[in-house]
C-alpha atoms as a PDB file:
ATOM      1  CA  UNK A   1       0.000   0.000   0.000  1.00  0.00           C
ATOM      2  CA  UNK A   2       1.739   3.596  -0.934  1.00  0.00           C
ATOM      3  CA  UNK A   3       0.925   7.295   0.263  1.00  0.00           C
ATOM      4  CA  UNK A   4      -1.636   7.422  -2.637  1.00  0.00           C
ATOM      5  CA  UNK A   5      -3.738   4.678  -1.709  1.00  0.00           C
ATOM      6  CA  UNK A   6      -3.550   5.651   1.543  1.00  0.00           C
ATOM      7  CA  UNK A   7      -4.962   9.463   1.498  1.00  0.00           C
ATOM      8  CA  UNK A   8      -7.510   7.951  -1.393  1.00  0.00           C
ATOM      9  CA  UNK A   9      -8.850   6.298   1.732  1.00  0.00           C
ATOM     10  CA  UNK A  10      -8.976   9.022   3.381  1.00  0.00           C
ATOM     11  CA  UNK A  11     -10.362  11.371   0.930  1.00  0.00           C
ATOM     12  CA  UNK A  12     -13.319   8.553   0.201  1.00  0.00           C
ATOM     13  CA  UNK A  13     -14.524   9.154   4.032  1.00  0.00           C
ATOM     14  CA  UNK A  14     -14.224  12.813   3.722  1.00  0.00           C
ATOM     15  CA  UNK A  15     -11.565  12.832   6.530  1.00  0.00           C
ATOM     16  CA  UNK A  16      -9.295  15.095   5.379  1.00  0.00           C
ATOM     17  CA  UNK A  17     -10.589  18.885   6.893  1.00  0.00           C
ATOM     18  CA  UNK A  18      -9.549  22.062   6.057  1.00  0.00           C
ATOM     19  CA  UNK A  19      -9.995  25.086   8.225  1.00  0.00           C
ATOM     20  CA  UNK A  20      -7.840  26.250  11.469  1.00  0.00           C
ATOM     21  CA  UNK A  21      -7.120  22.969  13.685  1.00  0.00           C
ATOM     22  CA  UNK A  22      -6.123  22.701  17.617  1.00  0.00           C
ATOM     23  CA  UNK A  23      -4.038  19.689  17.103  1.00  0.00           C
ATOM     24  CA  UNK A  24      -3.821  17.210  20.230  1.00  0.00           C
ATOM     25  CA  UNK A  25       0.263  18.682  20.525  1.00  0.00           C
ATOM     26  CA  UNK A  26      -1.452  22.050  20.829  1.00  0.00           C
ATOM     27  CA  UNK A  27       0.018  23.128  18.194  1.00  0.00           C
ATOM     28  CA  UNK A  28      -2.441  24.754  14.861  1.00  0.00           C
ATOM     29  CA  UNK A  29      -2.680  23.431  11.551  1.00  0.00           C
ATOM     30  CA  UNK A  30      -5.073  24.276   7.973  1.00  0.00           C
ATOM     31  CA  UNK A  31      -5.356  20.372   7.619  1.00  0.00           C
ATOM     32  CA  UNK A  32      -6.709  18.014   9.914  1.00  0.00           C
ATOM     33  CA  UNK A  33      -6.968  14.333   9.177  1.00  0.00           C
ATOM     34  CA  UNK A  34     -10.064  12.969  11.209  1.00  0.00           C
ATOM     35  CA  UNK A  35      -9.416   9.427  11.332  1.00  0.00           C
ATOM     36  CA  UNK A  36     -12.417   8.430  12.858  1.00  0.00           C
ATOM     37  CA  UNK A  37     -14.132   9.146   9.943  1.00  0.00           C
ATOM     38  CA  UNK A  38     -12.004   6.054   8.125  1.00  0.00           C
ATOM     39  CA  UNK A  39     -11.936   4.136  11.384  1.00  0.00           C
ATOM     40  CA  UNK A  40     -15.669   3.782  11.701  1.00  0.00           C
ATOM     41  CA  UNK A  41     -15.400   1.699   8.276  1.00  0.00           C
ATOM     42  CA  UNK A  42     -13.979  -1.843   9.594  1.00  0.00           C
ATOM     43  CA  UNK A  43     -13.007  -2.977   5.697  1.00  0.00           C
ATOM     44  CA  UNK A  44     -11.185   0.593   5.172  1.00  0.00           C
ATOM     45  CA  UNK A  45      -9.527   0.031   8.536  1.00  0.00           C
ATOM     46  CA  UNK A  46      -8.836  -3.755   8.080  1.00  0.00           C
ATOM     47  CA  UNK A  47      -6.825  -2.904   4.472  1.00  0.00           C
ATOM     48  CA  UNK A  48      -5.147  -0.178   6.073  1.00  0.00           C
ATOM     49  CA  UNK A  49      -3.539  -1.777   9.017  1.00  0.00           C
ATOM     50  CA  UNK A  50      -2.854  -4.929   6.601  1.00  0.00           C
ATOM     51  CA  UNK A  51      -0.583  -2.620   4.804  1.00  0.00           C
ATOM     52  CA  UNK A  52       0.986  -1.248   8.598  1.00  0.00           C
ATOM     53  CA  UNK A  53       1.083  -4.802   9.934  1.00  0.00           C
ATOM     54  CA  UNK A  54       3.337  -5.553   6.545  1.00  0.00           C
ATOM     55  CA  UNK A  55       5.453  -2.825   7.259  1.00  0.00           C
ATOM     56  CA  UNK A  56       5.781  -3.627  10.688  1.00  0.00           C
ATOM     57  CA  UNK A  57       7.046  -7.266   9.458  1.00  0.00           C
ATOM     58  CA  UNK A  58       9.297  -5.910   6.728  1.00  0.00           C
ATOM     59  CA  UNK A  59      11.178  -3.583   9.290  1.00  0.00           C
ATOM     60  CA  UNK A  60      11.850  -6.907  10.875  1.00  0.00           C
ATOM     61  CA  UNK A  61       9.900  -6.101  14.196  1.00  0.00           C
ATOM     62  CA  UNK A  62       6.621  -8.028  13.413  1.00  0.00           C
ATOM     63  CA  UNK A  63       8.179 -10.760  16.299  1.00  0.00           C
ATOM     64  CA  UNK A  64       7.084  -8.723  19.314  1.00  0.00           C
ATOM     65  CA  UNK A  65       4.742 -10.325  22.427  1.00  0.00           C
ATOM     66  CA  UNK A  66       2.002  -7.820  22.031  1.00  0.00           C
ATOM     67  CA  UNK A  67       1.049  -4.022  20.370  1.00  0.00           C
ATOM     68  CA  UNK A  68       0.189  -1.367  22.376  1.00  0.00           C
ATOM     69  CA  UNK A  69      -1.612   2.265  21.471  1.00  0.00           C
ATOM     70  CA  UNK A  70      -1.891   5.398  23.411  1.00  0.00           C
ATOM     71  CA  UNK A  71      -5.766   5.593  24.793  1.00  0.00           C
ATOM     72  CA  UNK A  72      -8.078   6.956  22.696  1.00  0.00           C
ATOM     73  CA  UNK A  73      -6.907   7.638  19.212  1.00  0.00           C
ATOM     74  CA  UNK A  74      -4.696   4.104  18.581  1.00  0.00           C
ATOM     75  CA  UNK A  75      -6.852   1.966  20.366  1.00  0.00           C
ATOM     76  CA  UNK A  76      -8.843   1.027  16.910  1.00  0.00           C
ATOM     77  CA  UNK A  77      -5.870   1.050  15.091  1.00  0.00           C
ATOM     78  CA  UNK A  78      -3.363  -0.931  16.906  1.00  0.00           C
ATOM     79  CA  UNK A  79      -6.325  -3.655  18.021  1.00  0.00           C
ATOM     80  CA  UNK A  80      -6.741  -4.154  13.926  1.00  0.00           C
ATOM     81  CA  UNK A  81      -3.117  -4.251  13.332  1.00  0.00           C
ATOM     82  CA  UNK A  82      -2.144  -6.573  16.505  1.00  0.00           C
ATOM     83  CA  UNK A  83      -4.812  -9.035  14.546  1.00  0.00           C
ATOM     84  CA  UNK A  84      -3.175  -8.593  11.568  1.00  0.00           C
ATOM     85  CA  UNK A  85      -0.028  -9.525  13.203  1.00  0.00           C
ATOM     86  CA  UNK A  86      -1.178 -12.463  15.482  1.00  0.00           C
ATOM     87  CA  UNK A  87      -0.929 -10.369  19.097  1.00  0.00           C
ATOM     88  CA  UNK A  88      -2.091  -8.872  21.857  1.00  0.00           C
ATOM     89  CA  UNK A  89      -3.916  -5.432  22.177  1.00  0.00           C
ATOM     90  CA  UNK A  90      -3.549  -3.615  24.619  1.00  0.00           C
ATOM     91  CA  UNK A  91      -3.217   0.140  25.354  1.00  0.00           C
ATOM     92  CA  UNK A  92      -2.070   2.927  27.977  1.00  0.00           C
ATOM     93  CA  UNK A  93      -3.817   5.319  29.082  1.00  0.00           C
ATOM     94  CA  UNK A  94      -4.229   8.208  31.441  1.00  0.00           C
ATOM     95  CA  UNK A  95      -4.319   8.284  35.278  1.00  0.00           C
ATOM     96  CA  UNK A  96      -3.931  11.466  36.989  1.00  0.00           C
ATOM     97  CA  UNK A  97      -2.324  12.900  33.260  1.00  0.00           C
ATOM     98  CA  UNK A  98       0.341   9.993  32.825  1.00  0.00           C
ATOM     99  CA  UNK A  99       0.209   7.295  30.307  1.00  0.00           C
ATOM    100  CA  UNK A 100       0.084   3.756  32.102  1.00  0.00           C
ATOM    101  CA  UNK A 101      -0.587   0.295  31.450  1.00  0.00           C
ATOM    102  CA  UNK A 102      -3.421   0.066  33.961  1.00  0.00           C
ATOM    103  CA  UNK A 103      -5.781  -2.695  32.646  1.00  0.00           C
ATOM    104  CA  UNK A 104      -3.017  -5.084  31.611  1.00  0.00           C
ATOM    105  CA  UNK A 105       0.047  -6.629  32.642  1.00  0.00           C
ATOM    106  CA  UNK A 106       3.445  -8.002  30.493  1.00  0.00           C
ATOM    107  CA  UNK A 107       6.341 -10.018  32.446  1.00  0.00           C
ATOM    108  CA  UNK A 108       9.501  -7.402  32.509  1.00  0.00           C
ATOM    109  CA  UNK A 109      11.598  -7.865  29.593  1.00  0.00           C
ATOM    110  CA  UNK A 110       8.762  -8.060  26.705  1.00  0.00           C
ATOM    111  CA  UNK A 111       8.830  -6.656  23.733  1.00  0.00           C
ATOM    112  CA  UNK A 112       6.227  -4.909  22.034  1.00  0.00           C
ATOM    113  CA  UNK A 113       5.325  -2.612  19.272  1.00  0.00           C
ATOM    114  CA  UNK A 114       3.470   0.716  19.858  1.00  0.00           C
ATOM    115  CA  UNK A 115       0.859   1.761  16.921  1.00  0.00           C
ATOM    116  CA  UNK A 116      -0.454   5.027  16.659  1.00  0.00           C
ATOM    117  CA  UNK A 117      -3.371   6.263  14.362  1.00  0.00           C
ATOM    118  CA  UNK A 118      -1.406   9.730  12.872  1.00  0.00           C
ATOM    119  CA  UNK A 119       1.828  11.385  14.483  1.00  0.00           C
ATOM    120  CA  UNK A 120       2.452  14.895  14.368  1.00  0.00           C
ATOM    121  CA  UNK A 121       4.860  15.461  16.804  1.00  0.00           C
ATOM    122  CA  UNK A 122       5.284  12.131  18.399  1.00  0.00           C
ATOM    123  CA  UNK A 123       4.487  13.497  21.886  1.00  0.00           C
ATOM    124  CA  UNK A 124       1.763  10.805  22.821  1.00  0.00           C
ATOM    125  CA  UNK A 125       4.675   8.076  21.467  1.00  0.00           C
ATOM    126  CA  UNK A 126       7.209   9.097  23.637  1.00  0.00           C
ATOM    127  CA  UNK A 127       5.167   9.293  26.702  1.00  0.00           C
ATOM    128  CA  UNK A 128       4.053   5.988  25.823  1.00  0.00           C
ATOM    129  CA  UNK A 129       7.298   4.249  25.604  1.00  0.00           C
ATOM    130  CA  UNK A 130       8.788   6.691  28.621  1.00  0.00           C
ATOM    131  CA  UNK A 131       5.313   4.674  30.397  1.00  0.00           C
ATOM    132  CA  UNK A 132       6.304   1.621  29.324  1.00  0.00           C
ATOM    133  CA  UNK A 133      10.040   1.608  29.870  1.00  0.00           C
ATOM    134  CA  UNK A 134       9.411   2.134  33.328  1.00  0.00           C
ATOM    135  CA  UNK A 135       7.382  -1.166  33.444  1.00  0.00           C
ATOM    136  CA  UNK A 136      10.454  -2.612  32.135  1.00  0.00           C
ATOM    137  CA  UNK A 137       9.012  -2.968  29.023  1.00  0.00           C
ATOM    138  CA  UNK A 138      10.835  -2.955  25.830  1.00  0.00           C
ATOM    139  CA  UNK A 139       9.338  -0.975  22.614  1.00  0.00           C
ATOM    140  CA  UNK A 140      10.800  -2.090  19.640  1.00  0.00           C
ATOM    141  CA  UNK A 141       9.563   0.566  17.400  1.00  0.00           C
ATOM    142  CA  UNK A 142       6.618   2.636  16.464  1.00  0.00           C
ATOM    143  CA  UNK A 143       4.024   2.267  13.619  1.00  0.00           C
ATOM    144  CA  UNK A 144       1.581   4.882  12.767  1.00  0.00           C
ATOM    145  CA  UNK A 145      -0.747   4.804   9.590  1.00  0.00           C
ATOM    146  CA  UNK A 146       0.024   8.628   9.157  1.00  0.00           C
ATOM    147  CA  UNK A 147       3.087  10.640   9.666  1.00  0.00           C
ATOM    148  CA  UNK A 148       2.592  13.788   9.232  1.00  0.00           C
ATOM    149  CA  UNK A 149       6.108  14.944  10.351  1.00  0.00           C
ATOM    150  CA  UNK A 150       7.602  12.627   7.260  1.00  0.00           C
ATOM    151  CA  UNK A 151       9.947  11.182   9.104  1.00  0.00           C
ATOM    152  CA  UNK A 152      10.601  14.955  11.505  1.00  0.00           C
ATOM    153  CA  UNK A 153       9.451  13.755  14.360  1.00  0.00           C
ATOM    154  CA  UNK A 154      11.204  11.992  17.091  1.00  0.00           C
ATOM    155  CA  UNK A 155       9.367   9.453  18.878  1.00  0.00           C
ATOM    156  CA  UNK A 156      12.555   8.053  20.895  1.00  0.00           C
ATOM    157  CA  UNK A 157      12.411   4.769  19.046  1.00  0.00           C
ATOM    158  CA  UNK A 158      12.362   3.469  15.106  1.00  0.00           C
ATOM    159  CA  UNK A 159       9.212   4.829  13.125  1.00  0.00           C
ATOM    160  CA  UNK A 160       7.511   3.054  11.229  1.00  0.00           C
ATOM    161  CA  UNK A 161       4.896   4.654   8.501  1.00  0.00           C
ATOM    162  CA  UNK A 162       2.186   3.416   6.414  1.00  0.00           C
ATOM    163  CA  UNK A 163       2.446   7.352   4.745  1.00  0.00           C
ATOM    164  CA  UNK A 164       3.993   9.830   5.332  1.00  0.00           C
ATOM    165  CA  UNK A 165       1.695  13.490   4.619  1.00  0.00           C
ATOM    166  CA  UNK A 166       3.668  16.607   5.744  1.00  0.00           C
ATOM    167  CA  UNK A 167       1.410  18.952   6.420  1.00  0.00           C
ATOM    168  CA  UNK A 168       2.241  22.333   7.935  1.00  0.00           C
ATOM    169  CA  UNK A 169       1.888  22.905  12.006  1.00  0.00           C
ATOM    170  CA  UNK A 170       2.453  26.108  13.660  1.00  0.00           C
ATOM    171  CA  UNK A 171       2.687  26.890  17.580  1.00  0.00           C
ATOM    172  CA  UNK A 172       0.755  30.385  18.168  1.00  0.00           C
ATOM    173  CA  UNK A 173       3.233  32.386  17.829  1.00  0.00           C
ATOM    174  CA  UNK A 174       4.190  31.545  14.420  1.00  0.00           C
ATOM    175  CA  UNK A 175       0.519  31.123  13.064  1.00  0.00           C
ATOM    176  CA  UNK A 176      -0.016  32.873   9.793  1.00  0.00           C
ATOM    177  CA  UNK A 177      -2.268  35.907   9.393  1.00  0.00           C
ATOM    178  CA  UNK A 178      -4.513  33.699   7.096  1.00  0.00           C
ATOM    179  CA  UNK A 179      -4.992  30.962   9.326  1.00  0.00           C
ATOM    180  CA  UNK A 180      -5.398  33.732  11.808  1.00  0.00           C
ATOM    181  CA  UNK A 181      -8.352  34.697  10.917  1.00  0.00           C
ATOM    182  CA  UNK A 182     -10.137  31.506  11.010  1.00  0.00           C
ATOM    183  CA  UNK A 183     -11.813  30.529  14.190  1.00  0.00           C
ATOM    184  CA  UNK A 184     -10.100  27.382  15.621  1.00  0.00           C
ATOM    185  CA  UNK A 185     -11.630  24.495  16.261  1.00  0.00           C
ATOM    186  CA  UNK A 186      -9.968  21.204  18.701  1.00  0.00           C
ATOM    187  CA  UNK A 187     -11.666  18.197  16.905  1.00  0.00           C
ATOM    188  CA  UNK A 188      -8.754  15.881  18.940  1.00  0.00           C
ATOM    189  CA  UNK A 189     -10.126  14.302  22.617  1.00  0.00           C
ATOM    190  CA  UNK A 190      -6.839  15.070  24.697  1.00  0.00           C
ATOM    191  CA  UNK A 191      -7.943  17.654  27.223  1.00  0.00           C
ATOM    192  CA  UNK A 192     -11.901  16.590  27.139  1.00  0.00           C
ATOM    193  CA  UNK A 193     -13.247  16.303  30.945  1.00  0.00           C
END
């Protein structure tokens, strides 16, 4: 599966936005890529994480004991792609702010793979394996269906992309007059009570 067949996808489930986007990082963006849009399709999502669950193998890391996603956004994501792959699913996710592994349990020592839905800046990544490290838990690499840092953004262990869609991001002090001027709107969940 390339880049092409990829954003086809999801252009066919209208989940590619344009407007002025809080991204989940914080930071603001004219493009936002609302995944859930593709996710809600279970044949769109099976092909996709096919493809990520190849590319996981290829990379040579498809020999892990389980995959895990950061809570909310990878759960649907990394459950399809740990089928494709034969393994666990499980996920982290926050208690009191902090990414753990609180409904699950691995033996120290395993090795896993983490798969996100889209990573901008990798910040939910590298909480996840900084969570999972401490659990003594090794994290072989990272797979994402969408990069949109192509390749920029450091997620403290290999990346792995299905597609890679660089798209610009701005913090708000660098946002351009004529995104400016368009009302933002967060359509991520971090931060909802």
């Amino acid at each position: 599966m390339d880049r092409d067949e990829v954003l086809d996808i999801f252009r066919s489930c209208d989940a590619i936005l344009e407007g002025h986007f809080i991204l989940t990082s914080g930071r603001r963006s004219p493009i936002f890529l609302q995944k859930v849009r593709v996710f809600q399709f279970p044949d769109k999502t099976e092909k996709l994480c096919a493809g990520l669950a190849d590319r996981i193998r290829e990379a040579g890391y498809g020999d892990v004991d389980a995959v895990i996603s950061p809570a909310i956004g990878g759960i649907v994501p990394g459950y399809e792609t740990a089928r494709q792959l034969g393994k666990p699913a499980l996920w982290v996710e926050r208690e009191d702010g902090v990414f753990r592994l609180r409904r699950f349990e691995l033996p120290k020592g395993a090795r896993v793979v983490v798969v996100e839905d889209i990573v901008t800046t990798g910040l939910s990544v590298r909480e996840t394996v900084e969570a999972l490290g401490k659990e003594g838990i090794e994290v072989a690499a990272c797979a994402c269906i969408i990069d949109r840092s192509a390749g920029k953004a450091d997620v403290g262990v290999p990346l792995i992309a299905l597609a890679e869609y660089e798209v610009p991001s701005y913090s708000l002090e660098e946002l351009p007059p004529e995104l400016a001027a368009i009302p933002p709107v967060k359509p991520g969940s971090r931060g909802l009570a």
